[in-house]
Protein backbone atom coordinates (compact mmCIF):
# COMPACT_ATOMS: atom_id res chain seq x y z
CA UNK A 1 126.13 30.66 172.73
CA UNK A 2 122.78 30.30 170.39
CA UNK A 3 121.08 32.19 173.24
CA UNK A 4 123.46 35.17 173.10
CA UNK A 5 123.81 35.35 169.56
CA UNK A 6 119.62 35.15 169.43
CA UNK A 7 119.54 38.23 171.72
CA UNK A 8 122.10 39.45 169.88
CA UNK A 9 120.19 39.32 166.72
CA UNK A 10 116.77 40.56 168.28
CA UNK A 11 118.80 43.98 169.42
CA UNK A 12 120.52 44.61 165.87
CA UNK A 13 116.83 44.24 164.65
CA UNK A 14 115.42 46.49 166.73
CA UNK A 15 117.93 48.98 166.91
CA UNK A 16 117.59 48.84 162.85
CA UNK A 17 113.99 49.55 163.02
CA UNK A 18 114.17 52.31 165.32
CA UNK A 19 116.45 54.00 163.20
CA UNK A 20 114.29 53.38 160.09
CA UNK A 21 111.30 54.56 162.01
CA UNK A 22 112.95 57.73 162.74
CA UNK A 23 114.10 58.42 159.00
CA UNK A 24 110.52 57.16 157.61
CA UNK A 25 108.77 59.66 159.78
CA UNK A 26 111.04 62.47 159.11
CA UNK A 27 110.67 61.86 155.06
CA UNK A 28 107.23 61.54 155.58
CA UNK A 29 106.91 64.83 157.42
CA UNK A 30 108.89 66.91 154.50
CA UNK A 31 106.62 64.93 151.89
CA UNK A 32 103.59 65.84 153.16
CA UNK A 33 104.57 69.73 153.62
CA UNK A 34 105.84 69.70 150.56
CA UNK A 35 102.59 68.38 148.81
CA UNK A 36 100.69 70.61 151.08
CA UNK A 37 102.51 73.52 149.97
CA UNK A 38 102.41 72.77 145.83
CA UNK A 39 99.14 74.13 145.40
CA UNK A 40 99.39 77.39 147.38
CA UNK A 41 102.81 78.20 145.79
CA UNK A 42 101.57 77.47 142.37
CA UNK A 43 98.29 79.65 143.23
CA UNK A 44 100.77 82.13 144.55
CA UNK A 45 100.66 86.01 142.63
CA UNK A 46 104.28 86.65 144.24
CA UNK A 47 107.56 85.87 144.53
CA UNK A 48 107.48 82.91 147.37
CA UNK A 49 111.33 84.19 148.40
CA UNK A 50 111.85 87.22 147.48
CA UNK A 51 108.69 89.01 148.31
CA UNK A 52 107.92 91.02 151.53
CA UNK A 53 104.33 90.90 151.74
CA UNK A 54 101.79 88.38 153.11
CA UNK A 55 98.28 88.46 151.52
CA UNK A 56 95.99 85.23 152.13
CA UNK A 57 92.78 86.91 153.34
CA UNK A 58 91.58 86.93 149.59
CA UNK A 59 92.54 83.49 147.84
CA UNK A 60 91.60 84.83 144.67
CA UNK A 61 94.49 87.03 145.28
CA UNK A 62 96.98 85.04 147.00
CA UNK A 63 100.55 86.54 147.68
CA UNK A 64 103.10 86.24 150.23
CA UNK A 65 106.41 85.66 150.91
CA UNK A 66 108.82 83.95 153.22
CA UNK A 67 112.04 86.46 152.99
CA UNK A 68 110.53 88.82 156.23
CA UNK A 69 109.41 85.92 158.58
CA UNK A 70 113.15 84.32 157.44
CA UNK A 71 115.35 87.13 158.29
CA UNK A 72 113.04 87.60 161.45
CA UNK A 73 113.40 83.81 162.77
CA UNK A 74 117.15 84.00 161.89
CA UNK A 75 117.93 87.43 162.97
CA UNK A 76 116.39 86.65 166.47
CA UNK A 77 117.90 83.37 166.87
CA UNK A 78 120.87 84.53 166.51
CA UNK A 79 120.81 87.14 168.79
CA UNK A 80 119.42 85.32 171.64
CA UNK A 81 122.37 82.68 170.60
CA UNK A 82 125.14 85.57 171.00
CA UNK A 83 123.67 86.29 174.82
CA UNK A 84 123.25 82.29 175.62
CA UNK A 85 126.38 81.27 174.37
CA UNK A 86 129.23 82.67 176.46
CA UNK A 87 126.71 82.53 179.82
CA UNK A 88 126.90 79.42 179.15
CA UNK A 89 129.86 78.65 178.72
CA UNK A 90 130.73 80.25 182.07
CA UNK A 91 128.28 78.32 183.78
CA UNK A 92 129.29 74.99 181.99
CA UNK A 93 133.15 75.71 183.12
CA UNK A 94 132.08 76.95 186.84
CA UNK A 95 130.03 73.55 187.48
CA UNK A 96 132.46 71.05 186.28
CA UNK A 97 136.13 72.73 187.02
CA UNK A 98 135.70 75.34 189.83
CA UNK A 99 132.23 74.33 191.98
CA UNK A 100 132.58 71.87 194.67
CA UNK A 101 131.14 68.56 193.94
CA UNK A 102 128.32 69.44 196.63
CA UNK A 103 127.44 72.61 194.92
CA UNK A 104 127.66 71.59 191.37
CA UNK A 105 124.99 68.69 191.41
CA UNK A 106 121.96 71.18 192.79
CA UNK A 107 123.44 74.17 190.98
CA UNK A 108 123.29 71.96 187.71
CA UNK A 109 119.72 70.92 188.84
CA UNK A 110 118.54 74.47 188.70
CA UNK A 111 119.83 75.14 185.68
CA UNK A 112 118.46 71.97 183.87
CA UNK A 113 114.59 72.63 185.50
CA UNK A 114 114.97 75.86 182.91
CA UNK A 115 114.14 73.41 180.40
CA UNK A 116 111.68 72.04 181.98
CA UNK A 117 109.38 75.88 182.54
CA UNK A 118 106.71 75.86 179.45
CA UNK A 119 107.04 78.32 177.06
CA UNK A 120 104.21 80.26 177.73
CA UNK A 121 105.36 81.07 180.82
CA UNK A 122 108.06 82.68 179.59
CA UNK A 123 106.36 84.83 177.32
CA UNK A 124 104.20 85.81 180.20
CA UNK A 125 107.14 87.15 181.85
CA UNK A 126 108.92 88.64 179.31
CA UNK A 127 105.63 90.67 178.19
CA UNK A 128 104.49 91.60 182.22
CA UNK A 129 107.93 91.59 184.25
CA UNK A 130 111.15 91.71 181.75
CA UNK A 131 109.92 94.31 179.07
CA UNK A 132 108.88 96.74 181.15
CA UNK A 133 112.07 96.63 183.19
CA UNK A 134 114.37 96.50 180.10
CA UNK A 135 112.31 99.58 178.68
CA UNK A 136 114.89 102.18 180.23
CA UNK A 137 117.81 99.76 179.08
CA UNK A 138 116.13 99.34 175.33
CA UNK A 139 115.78 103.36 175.86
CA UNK A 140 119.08 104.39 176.07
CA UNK A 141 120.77 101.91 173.99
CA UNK A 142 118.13 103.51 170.83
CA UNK A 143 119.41 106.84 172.21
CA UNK A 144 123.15 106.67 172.71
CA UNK A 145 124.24 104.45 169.75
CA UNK A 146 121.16 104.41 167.61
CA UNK A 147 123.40 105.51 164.79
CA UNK A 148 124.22 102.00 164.55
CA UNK A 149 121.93 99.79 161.80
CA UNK A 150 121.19 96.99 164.52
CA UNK A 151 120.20 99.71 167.57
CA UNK A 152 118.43 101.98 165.16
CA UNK A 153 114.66 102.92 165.95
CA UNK A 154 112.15 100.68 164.48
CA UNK A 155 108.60 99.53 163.98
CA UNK A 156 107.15 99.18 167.70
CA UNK A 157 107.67 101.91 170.08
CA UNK A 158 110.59 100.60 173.04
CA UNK A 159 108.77 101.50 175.60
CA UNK A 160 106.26 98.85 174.47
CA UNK A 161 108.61 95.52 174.67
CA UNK A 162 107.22 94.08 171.98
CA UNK A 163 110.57 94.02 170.54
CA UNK A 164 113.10 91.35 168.92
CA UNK A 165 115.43 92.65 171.68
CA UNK A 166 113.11 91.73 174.68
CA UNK A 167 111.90 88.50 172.85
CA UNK A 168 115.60 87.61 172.09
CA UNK A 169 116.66 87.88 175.70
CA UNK A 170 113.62 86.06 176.68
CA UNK A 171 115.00 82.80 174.62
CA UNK A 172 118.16 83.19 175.60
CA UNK A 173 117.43 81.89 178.68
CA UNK A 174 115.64 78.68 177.53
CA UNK A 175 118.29 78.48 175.33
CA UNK A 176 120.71 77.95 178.83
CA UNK A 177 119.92 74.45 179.86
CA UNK A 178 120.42 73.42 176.44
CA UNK A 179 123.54 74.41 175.58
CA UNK A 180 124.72 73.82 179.72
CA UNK A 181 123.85 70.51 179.78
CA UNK A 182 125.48 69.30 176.36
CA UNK A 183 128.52 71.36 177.09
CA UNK A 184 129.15 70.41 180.89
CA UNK A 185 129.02 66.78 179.57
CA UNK A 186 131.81 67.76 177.40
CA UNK A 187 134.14 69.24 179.51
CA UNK A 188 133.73 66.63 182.50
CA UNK A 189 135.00 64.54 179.78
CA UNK A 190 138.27 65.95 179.55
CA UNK A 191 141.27 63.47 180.21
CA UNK A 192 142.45 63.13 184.41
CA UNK A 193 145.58 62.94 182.62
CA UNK A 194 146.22 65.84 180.80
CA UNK A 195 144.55 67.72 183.73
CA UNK A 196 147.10 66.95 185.75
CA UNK A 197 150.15 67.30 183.34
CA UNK A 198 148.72 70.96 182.96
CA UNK A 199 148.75 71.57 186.68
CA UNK A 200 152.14 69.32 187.41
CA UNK A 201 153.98 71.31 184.77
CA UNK A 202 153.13 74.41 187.02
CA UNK A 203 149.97 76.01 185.26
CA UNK A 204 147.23 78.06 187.03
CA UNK A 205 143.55 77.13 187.00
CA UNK A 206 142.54 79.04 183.88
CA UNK A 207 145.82 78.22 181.94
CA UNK A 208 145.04 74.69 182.63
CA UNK A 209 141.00 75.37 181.04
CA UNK A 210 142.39 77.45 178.28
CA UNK A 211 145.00 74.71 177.14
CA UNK A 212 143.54 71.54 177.78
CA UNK A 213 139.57 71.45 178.55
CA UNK A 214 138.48 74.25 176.33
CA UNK A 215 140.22 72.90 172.43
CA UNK A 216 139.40 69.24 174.10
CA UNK A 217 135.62 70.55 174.39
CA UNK A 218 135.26 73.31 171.28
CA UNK A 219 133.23 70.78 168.82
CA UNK A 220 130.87 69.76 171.85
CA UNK A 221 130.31 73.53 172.78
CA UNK A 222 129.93 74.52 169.14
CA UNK A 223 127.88 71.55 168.54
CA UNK A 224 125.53 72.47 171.21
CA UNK A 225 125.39 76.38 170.34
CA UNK A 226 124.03 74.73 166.83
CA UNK A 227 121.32 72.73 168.80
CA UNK A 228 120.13 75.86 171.07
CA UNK A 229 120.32 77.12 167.58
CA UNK A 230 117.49 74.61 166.17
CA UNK A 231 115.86 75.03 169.16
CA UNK A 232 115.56 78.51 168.88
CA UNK A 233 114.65 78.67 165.59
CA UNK A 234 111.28 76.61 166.02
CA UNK A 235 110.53 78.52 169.46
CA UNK A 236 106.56 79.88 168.80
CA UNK A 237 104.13 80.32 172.17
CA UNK A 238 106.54 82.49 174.17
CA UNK A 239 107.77 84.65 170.57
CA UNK A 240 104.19 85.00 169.56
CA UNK A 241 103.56 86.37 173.08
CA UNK A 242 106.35 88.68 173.39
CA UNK A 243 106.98 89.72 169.51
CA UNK A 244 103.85 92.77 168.21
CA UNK A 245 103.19 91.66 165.05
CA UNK A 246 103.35 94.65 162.76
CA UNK A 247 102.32 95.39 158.68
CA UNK A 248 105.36 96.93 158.41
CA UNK A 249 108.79 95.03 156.81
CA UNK A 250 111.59 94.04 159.05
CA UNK A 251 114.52 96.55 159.05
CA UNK A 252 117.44 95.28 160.82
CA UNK A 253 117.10 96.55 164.06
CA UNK A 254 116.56 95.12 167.49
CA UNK A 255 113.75 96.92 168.13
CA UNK A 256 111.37 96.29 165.35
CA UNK A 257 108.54 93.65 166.05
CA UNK A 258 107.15 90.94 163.37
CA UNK A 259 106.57 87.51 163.30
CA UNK A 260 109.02 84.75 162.72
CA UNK A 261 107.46 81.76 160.84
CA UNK A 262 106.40 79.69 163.67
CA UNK A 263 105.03 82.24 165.08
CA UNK A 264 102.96 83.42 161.94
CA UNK A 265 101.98 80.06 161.88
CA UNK A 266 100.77 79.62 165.28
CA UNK A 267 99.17 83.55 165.15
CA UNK A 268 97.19 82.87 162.09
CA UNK A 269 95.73 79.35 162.62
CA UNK A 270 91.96 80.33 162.15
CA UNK A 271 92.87 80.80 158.73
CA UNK A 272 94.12 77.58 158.29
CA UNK A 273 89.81 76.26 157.29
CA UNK A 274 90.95 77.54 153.91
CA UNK A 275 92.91 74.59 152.25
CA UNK A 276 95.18 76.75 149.85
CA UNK A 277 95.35 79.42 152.52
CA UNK A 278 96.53 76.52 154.71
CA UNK A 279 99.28 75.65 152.33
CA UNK A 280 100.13 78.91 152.28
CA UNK A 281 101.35 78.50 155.55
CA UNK A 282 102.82 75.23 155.37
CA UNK A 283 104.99 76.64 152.62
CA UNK A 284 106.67 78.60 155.35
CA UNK A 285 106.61 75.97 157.61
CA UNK A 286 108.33 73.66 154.77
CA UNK A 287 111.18 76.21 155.15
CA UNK A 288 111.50 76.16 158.75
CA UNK A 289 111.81 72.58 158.25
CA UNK A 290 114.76 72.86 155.87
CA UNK A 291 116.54 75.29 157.97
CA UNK A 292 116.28 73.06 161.57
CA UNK A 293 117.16 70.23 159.55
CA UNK A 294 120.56 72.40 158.09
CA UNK A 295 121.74 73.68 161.32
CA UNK A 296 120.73 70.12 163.14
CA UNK A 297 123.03 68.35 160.33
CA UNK A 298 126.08 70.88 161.33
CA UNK A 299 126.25 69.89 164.50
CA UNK A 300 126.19 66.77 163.93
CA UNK A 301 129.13 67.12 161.56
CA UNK A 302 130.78 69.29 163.83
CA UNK A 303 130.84 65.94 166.30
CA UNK A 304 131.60 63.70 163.69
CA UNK A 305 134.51 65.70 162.65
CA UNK A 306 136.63 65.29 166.08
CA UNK A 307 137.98 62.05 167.00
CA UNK A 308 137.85 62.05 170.60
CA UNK A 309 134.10 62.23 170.25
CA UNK A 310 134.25 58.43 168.04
């Protein structure tokens, strides 16, 4: 009895650690980038989130802006999220409700190796092999409803690829094994029971996922669109690759280029020898911090918030 409650003991302390670990070294991580960043934004000749501009070269005249690299990083994000999400969701459904059991192990193999390709690799191919075969696509999408704000012409030439819309697809797809995974989990979760009642009571296939697997698995689907989300957000090698980083603002159209603020970060790091040019920098960062840390909190609330998840 001593001995269990001992070892008892010894795993409530270390589980408590661990979690205190984890909260210390996040604080610690938002105190220092916010201390980093006082002295650049207090040196700063401009409007930190409203201004469009991005001036370090010359710390004597030190001005720049989040808003652009913002609206870039979320504006990208969120498309790749609107191509991820329903393929996988299809995928996530196929493996666990309609693929043999022999098929559905590999198959899910395949699709969870995605996550383990480096980045840079797929920026490689999304610059050499996908932008120049989506060129005729980005082409006559520009051409035939280019009226439209989001298809409008922009700052970098379509034929080029250097585009949000190339770069967008491009994360979509490391944004599949992510939201897969969490959401096959999910569904393969859904009661034997109510399964059954579905298919006893004389429903088909898809009337039995529409009633009973897909409201028993919304929160875990939408939970892990939110983490692709955060994932996508932070993304940097294979955006920096792909994305042609332009002086001109962003204007709300797929096919302008730019730089969202990990990639500015990771583009401009020769600069960082400067210590308030640094801080410039981890201003931004401090904000890409705060907006992870936002859309990583929803989900989690999004869990928390269903009771069959407890």
């Amino acid at each position: 009895m001593s001995v269990t409650r001992s070892g008892d003991r010894v795993f409530r302390l270390l589980t408590t650690g661990s979690g205190i670990v984890v909260v210390t070294v996040i604080a610690a991580i938002g105190i220092f980038l916010l201390a980093q960043a006082i002295p650049a934004l207090s040196a700063n000749n401009a409007n930190f989130l409203l201004s469009r501009s991005w001036v370090t070269d010359d710390v004597r005249n030190l001005a720049f802006g989040v808003v652009d690299l913002l609206l870039v990083t979320v504006f990208i994000s969120i498309f790749a999220l609107v191509i991820a999400m329903p393929v996988s969701l299809g995928i996530a459904l196929f493996l666990t409700q309609y693929a043999p059991r022999r098929l559905a192990r590999p198959f899910a193999y395949v699709i969870d190796l995605l996550a383990a390709v480096p980045s840079i690799i797929f920026g490689l191919w999304g610059l050499k092999v996908l932008a120049p075969t989506l060129a005729p696509v980005a082409t006559w999408i520009n051409d035939t409803v280019g009226f439209i704000p989001f298809f409008a012409t922009g700052n970098v030439s379509v034929a080029a690829g250097g585009t949000i819309f190339t770069a967008g697809i491009v994360l979509a797809v490391m944004l599949l094994p992510i939201i897969t995974a969490v959401s096959r989990e999910v569904f393969d979760r859904t009661p034997t029971m109510q399964i059954e009642g579905a298919l006893a009571l004389g429903a088909t296939k898809w009337e039995m996922v529409r009633t009973t697997v897909l409201p028993f698995g919304k929160a875990g689907y939408i939970s892990a669109s939110m983490l692709g989300l955060g994932r996508a957000l932070g993304e940097t090698i294979a955006v920096m690759i792909i994305l042609s980083s332009t002086g001109s603002n962003f204007g709300w159209t797929l096919f302008d280029g730019g730089d969202t603020i990990a990639s500015k970060i990771a583009r401009n790091a020769p600069e960082f020898n400067n210590a308030t040019v640094a801080g410039a920098y981890i201003a931004a960062g401090l904000v890409l911090f705060l907006l992870t840390f936002v859309v990583n909190a929803m989900a989690r609330a999004i869990v928390a918030g269903r009771k069959e998840y407890e």
